[in-house]
N, C-alpha and C. Protein backbone atom coordinates (compact mmCIF):
# COMPACT_ATOMS: atom_id res chain seq x y z
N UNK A 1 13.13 -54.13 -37.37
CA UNK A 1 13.96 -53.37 -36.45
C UNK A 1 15.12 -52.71 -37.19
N UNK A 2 15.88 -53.63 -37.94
CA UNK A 2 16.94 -53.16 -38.92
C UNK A 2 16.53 -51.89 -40.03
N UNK A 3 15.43 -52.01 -40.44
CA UNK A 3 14.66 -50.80 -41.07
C UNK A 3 14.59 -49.72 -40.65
N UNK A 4 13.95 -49.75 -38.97
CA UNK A 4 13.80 -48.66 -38.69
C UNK A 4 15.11 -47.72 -37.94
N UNK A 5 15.95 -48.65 -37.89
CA UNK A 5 17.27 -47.42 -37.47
C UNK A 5 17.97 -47.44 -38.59
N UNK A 6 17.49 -47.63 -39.60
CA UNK A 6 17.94 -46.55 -40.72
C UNK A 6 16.92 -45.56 -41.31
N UNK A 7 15.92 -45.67 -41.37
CA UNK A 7 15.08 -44.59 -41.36
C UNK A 7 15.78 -43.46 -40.43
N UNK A 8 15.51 -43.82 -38.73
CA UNK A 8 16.11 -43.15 -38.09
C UNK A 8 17.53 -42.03 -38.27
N UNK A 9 18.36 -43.15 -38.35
CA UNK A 9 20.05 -42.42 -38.97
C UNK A 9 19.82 -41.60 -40.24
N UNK A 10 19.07 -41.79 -41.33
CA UNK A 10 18.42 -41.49 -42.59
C UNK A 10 18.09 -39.62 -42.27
N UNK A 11 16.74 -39.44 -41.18
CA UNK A 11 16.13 -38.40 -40.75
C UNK A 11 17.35 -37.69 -39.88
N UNK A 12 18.30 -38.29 -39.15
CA UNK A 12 18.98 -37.96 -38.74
C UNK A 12 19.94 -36.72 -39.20
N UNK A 13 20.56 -37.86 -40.02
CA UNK A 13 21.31 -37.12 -41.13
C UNK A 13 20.61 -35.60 -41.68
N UNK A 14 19.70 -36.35 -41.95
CA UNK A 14 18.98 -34.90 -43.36
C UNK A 14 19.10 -33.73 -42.27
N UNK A 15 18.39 -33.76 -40.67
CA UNK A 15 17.90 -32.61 -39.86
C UNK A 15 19.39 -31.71 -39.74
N UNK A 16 20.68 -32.72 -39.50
CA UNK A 16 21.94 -32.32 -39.43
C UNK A 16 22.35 -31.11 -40.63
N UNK A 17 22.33 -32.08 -41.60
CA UNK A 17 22.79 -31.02 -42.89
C UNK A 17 22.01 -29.94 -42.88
N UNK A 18 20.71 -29.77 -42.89
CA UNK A 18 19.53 -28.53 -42.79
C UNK A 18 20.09 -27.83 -42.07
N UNK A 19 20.59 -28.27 -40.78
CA UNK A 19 20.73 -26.94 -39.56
C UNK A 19 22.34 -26.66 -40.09
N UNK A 20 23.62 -27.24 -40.39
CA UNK A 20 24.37 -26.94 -40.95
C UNK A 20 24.71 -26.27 -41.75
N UNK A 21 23.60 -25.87 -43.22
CA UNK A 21 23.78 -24.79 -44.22
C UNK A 21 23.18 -23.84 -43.65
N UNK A 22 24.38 -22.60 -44.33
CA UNK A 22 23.35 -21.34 -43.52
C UNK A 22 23.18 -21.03 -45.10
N UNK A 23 22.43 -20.34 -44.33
CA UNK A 23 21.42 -19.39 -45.44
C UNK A 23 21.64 -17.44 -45.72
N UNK A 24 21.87 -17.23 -46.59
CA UNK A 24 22.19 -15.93 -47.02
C UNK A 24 21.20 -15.12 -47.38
N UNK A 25 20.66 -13.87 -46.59
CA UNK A 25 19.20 -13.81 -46.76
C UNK A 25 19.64 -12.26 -46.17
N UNK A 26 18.57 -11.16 -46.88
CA UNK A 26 18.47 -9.69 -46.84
C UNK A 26 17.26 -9.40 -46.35
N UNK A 27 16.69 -8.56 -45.95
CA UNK A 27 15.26 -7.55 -46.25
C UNK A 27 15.49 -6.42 -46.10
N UNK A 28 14.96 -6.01 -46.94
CA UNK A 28 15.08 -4.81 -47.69
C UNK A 28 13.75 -4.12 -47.57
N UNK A 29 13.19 -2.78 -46.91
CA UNK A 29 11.85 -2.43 -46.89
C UNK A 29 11.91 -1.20 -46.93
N UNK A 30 11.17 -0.96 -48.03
CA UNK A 30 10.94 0.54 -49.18
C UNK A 30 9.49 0.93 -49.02
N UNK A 31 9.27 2.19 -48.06
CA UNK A 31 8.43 2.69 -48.35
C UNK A 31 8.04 3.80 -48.32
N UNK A 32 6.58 4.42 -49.11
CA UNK A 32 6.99 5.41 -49.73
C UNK A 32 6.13 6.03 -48.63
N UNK A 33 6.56 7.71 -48.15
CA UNK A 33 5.76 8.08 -47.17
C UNK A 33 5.25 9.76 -47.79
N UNK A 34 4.22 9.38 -48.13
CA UNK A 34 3.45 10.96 -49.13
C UNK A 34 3.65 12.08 -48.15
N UNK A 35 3.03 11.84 -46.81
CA UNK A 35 3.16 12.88 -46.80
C UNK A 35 4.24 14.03 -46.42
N UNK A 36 5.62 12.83 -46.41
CA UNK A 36 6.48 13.36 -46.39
C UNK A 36 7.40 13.70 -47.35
N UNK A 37 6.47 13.36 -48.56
CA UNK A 37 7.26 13.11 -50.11
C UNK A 37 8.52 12.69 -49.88
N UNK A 38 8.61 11.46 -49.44
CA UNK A 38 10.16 11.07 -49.75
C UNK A 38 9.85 9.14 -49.33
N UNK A 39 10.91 8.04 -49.61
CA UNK A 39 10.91 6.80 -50.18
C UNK A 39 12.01 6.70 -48.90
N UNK A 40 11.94 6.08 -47.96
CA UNK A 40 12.22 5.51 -46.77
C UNK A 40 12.73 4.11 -47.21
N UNK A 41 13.78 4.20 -46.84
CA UNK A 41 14.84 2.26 -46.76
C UNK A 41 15.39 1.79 -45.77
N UNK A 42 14.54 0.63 -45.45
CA UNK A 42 15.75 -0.01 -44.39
C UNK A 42 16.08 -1.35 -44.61
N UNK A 43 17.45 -1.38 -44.75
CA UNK A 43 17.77 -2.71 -45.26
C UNK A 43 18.07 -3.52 -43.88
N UNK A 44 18.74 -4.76 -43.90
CA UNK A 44 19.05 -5.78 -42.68
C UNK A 44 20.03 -6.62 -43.47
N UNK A 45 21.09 -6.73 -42.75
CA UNK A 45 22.15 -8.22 -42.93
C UNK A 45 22.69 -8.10 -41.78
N UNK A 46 22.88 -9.82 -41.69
CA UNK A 46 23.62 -10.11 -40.55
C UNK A 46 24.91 -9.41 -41.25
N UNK A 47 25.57 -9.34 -39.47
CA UNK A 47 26.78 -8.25 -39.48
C UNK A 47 27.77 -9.25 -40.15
N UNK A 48 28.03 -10.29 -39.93
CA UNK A 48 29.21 -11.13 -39.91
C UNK A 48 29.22 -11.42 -41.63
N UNK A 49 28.38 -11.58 -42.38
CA UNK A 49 27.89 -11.52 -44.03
C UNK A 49 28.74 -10.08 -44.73
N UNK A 50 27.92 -9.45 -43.83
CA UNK A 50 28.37 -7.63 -44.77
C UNK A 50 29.61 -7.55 -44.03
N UNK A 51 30.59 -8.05 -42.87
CA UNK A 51 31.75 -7.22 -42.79
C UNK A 51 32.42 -7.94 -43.87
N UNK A 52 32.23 -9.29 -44.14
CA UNK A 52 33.25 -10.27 -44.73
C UNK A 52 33.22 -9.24 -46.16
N UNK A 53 31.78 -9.33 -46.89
CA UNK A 53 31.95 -8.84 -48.07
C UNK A 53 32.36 -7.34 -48.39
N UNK A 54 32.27 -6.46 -46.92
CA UNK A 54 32.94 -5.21 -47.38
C UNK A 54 34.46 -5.40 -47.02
N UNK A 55 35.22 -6.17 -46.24
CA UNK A 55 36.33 -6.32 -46.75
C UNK A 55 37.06 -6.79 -47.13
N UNK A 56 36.32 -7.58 -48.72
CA UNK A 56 36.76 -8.44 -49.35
C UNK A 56 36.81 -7.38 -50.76
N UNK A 57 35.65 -6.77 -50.50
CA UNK A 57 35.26 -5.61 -51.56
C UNK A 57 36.40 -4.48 -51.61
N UNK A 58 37.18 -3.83 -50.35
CA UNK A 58 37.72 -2.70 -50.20
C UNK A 58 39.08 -3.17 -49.62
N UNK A 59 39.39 -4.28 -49.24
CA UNK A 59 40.77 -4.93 -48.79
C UNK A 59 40.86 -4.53 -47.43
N UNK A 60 40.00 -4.16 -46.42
CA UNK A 60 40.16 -3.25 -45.14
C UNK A 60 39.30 -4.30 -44.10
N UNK A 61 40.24 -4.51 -42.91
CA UNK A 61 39.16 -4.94 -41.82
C UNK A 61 38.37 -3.95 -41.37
N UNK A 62 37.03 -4.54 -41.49
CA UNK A 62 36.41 -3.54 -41.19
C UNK A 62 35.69 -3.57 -39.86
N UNK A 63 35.51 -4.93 -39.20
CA UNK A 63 35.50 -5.31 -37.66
C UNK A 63 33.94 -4.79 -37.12
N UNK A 64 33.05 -4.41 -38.16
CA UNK A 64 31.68 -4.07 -37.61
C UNK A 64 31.05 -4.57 -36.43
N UNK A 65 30.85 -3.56 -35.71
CA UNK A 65 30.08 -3.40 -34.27
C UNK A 65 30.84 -4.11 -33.24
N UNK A 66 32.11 -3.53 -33.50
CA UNK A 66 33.22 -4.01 -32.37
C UNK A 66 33.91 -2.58 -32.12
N UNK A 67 34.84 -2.88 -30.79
CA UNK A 67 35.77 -1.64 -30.71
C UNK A 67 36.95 -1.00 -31.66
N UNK A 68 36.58 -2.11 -32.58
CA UNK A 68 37.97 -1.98 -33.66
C UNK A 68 37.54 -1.66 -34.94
N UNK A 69 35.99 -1.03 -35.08
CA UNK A 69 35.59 -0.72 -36.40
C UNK A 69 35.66 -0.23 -36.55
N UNK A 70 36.56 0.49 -38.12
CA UNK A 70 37.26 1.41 -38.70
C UNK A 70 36.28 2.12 -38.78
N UNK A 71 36.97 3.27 -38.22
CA UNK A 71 36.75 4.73 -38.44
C UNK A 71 35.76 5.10 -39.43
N UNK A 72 36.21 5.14 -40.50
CA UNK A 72 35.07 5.46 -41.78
C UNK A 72 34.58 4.49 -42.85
N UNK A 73 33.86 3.63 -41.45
CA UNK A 73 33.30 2.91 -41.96
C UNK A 73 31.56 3.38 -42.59
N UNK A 74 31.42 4.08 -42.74
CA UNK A 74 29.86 4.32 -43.33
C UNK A 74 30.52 4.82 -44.57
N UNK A 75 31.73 5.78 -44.60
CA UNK A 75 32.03 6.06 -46.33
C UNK A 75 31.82 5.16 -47.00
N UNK A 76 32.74 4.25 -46.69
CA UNK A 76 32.48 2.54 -47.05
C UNK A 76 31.29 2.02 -47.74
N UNK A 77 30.59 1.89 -46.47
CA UNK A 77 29.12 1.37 -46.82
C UNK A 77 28.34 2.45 -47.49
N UNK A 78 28.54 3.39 -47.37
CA UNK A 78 27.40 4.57 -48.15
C UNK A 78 28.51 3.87 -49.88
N UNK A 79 29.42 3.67 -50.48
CA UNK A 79 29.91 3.54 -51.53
C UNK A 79 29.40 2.36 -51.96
N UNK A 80 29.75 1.29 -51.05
CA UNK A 80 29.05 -0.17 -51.65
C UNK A 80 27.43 0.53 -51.67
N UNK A 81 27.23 0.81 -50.80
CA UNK A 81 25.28 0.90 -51.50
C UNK A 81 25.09 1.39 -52.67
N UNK A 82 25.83 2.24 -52.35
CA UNK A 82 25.57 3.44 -54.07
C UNK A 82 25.69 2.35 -55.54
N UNK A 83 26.98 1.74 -55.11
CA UNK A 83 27.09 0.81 -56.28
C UNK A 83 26.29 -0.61 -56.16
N UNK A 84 25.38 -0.83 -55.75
CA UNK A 84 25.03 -2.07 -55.44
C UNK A 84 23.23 -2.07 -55.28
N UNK A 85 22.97 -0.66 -54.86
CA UNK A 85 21.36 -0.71 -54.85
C UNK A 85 20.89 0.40 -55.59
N UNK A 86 20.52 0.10 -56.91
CA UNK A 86 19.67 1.11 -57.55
C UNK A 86 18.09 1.37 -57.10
N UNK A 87 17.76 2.59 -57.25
CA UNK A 87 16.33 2.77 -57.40
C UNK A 87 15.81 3.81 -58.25
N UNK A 88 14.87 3.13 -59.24
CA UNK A 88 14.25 4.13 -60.26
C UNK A 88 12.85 3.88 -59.87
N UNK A 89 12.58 5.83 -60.20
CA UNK A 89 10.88 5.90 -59.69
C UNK A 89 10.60 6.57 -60.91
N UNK A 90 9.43 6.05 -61.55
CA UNK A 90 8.98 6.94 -62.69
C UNK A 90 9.81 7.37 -63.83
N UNK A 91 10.70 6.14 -63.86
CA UNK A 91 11.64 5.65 -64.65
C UNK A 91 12.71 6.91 -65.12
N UNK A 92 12.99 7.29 -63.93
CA UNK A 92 14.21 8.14 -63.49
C UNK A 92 14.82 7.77 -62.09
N UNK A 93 16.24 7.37 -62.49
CA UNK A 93 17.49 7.14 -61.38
C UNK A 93 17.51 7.94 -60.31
N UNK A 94 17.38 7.23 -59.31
CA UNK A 94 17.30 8.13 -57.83
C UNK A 94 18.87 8.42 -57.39
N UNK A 95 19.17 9.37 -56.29
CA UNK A 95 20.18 8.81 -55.77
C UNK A 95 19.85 8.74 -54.39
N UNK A 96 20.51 7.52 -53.93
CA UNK A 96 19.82 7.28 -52.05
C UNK A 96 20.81 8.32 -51.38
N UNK A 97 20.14 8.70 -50.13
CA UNK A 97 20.77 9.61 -49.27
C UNK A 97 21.27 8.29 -47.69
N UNK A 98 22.32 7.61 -47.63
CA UNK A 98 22.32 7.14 -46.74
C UNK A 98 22.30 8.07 -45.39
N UNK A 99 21.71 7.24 -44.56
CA UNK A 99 21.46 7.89 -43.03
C UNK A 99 22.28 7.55 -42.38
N UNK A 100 22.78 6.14 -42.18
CA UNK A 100 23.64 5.79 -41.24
C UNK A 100 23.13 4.45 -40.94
N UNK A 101 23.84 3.73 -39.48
CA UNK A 101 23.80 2.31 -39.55
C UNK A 101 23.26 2.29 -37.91
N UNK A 102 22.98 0.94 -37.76
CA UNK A 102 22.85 0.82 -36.19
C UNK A 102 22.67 -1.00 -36.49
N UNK A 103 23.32 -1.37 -34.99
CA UNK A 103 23.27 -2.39 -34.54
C UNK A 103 21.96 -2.75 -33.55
N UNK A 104 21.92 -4.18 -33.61
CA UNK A 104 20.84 -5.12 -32.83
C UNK A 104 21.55 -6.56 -32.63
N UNK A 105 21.76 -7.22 -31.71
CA UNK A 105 22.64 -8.27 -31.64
C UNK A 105 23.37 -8.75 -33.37
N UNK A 106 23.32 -10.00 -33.92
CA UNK A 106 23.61 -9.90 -34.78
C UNK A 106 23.08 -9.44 -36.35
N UNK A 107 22.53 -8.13 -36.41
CA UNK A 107 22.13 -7.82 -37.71
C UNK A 107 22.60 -6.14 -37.57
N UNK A 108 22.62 -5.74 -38.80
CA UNK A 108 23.16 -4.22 -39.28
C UNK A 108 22.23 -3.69 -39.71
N UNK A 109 21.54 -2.58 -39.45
CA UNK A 109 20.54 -2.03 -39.98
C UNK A 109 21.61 -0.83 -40.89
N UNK A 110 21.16 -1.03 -42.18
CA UNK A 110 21.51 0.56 -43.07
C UNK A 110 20.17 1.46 -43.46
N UNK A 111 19.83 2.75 -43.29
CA UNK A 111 18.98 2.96 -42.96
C UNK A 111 19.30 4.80 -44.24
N UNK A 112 18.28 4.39 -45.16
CA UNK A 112 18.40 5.57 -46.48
C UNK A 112 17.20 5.93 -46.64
N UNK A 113 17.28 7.21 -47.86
CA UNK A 113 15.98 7.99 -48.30
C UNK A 113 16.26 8.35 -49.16
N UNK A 114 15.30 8.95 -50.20
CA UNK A 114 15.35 9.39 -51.33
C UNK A 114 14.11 10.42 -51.02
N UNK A 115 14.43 11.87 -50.77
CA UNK A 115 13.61 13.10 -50.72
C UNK A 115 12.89 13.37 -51.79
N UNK A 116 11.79 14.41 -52.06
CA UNK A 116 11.18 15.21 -53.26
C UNK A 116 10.76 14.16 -54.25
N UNK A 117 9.73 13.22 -53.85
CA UNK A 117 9.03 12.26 -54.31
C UNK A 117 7.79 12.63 -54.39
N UNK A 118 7.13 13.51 -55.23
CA UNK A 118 5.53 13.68 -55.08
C UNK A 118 4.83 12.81 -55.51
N UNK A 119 4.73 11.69 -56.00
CA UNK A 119 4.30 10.35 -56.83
C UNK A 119 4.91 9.44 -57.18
N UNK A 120 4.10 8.23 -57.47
CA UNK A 120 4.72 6.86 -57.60
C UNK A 120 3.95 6.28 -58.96
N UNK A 121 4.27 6.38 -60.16
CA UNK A 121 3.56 5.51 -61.12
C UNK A 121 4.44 4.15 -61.00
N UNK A 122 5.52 4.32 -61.26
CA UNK A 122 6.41 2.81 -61.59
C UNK A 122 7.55 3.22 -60.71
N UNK A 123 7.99 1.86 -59.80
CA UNK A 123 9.51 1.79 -59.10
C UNK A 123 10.22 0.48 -59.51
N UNK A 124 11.34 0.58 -59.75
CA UNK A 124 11.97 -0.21 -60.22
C UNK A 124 13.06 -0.55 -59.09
N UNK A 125 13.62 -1.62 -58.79
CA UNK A 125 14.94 -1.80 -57.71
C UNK A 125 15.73 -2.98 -58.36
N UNK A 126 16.97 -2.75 -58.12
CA UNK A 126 18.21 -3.50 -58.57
C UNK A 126 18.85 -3.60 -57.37
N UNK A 127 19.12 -4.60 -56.33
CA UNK A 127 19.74 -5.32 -55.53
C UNK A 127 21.03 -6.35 -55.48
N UNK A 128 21.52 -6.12 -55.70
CA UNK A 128 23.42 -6.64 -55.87
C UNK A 128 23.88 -7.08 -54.68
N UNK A 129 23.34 -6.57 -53.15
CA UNK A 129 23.94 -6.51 -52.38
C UNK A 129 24.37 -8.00 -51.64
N UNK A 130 25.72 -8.10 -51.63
CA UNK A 130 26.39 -9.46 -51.14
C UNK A 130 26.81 -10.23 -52.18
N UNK A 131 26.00 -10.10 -53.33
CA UNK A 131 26.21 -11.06 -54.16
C UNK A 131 27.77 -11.87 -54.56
N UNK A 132 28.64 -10.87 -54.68
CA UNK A 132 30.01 -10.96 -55.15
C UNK A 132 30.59 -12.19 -53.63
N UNK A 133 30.26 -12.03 -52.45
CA UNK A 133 30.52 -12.49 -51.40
C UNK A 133 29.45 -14.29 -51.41
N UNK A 134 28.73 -14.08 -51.63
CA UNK A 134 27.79 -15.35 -51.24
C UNK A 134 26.85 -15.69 -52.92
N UNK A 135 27.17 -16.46 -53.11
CA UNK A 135 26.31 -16.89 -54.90
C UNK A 135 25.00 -17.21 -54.79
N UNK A 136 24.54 -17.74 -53.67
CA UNK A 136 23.26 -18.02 -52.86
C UNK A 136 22.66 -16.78 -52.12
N UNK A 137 23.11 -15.89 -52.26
CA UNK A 137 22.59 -14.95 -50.98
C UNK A 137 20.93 -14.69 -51.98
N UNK A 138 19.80 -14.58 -50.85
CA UNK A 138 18.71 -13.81 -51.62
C UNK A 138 18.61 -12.41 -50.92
N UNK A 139 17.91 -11.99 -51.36
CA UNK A 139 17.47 -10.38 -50.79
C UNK A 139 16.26 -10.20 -51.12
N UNK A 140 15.13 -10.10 -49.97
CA UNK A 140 13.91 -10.16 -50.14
C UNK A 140 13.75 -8.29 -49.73
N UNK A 141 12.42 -7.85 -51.02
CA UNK A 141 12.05 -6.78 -50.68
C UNK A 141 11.29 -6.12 -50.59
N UNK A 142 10.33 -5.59 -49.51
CA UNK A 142 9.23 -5.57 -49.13
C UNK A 142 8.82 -4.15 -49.39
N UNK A 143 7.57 -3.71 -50.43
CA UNK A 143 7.02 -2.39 -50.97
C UNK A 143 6.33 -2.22 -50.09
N UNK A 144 6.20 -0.75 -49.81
CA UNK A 144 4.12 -0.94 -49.02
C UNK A 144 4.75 0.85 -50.17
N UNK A 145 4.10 0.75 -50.28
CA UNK A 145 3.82 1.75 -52.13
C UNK A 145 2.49 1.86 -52.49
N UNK A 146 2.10 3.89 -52.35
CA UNK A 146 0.56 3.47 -52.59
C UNK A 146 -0.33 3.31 -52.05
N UNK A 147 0.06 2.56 -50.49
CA UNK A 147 -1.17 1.40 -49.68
C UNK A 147 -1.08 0.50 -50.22
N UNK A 148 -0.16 0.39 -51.14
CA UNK A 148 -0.12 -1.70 -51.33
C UNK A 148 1.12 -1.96 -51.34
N UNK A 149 1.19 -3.26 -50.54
CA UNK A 149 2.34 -3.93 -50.09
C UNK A 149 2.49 -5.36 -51.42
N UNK A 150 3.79 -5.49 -51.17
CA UNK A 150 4.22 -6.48 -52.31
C UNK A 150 5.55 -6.72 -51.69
N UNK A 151 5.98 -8.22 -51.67
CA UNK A 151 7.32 -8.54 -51.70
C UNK A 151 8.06 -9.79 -52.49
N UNK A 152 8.91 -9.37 -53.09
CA UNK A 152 9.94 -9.82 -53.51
C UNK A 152 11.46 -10.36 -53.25
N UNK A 153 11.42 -11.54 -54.24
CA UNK A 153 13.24 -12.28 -53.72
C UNK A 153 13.53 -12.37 -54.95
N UNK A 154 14.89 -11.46 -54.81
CA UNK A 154 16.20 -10.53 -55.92
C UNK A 154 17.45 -11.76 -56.09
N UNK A 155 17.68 -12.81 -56.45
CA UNK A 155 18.61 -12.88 -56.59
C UNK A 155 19.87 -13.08 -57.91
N UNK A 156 21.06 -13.22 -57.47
CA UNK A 156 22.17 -13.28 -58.31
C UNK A 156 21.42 -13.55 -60.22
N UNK A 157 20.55 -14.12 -60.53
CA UNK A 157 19.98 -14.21 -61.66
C UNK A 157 19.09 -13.49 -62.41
N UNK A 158 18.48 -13.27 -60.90
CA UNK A 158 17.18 -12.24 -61.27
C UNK A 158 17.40 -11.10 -60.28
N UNK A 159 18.12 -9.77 -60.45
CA UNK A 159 18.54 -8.96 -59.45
C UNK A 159 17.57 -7.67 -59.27
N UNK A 160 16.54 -7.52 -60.53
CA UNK A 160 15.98 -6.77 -60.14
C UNK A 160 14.01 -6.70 -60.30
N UNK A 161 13.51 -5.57 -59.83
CA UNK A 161 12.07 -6.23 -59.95
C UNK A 161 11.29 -4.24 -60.50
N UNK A 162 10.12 -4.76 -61.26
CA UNK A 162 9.71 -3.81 -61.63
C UNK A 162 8.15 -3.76 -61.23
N UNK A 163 7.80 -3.02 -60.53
CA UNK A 163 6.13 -2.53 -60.04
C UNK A 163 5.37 -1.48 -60.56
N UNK A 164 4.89 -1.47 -61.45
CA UNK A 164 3.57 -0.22 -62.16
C UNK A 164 2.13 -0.35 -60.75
N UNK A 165 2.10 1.25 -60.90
CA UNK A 165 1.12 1.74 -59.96
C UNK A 165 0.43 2.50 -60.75
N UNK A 166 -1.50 2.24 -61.32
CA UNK A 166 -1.74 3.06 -61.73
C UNK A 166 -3.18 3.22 -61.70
């Protein structure tokens, strides 16, 4: 009997701590659309992750998807992306065209492109994003490139990933 309510308290414990750590987690989904020659992005973080780290990054409340979110807030975020998500295709530096943002209860959609893409031999991506904010954060990122899908998790050690198509 004495055994088993510590087993019990034991399982207890562990389920506690599990639901207690959160978890720092991205997706990121890149794909390439021919016949529109151009490389489609839509990333995802919870909102409460990316406001902390953009204004920890820029010193500014930035109060995302409230009545109090600053004004120019996409300059913002179009700057952290720029510095934070590379993409090379055919082993030349893209530059992303951010679109803009939109809300869904708690997550941020940022939503980019990269135009005048007639082919895909090799894409390369470098993912930074959060890192400086969370040491744990991953960022998973999902290709469909080609007709073939592939995904990947970027983190703080290993930030970036390289795919040959040929």
């Amino acid at each position: 009997m004495r055994f088993s309510k510590w087993i019990i308290l034991f399982l207890a414990l562990a389920c506690l701590s599990f639901t207690l750590h959160k978890y720092y987690v991205s997706m990121t989904e890149i794909k390439y659309a021919p016949e529109k020659k151009e490389i489609q992005i839509t990333m995802r973080f919870f909102i409460d992750d990316f406001d902390k780290v953009l204004g920890d990054q820029f010193k500014k409340p930035f109060a995302l998807a409230t009545e109090k979110e600053l004004k120019d807030a996409d300059t913002y975020i179009n700057f952290y992306l720029q510095q934070n998500f590379r993409l090379m295709v055919n082993e030349k530096n893209l530059k992303l065209h951010f679109l803009g943002k939109e809300y869904e209860n708690d997550i941020v959609y940022l939503y980019a492109e990269v135009p005048d893409i007639t082919g895909i031999q090799s894409i390369e991506v470098q993912n930074r994003m959060l890192f400086e904010g969370f040491p744990d954060q991953q960022n998973y990122i999902k290709f469909n490139v080609n007709e073939r899908k592939k995904t990947v998790i970027l983190t703080r050690e290993n930030d970036r990933e390289l795919l040959k198509y040929e």
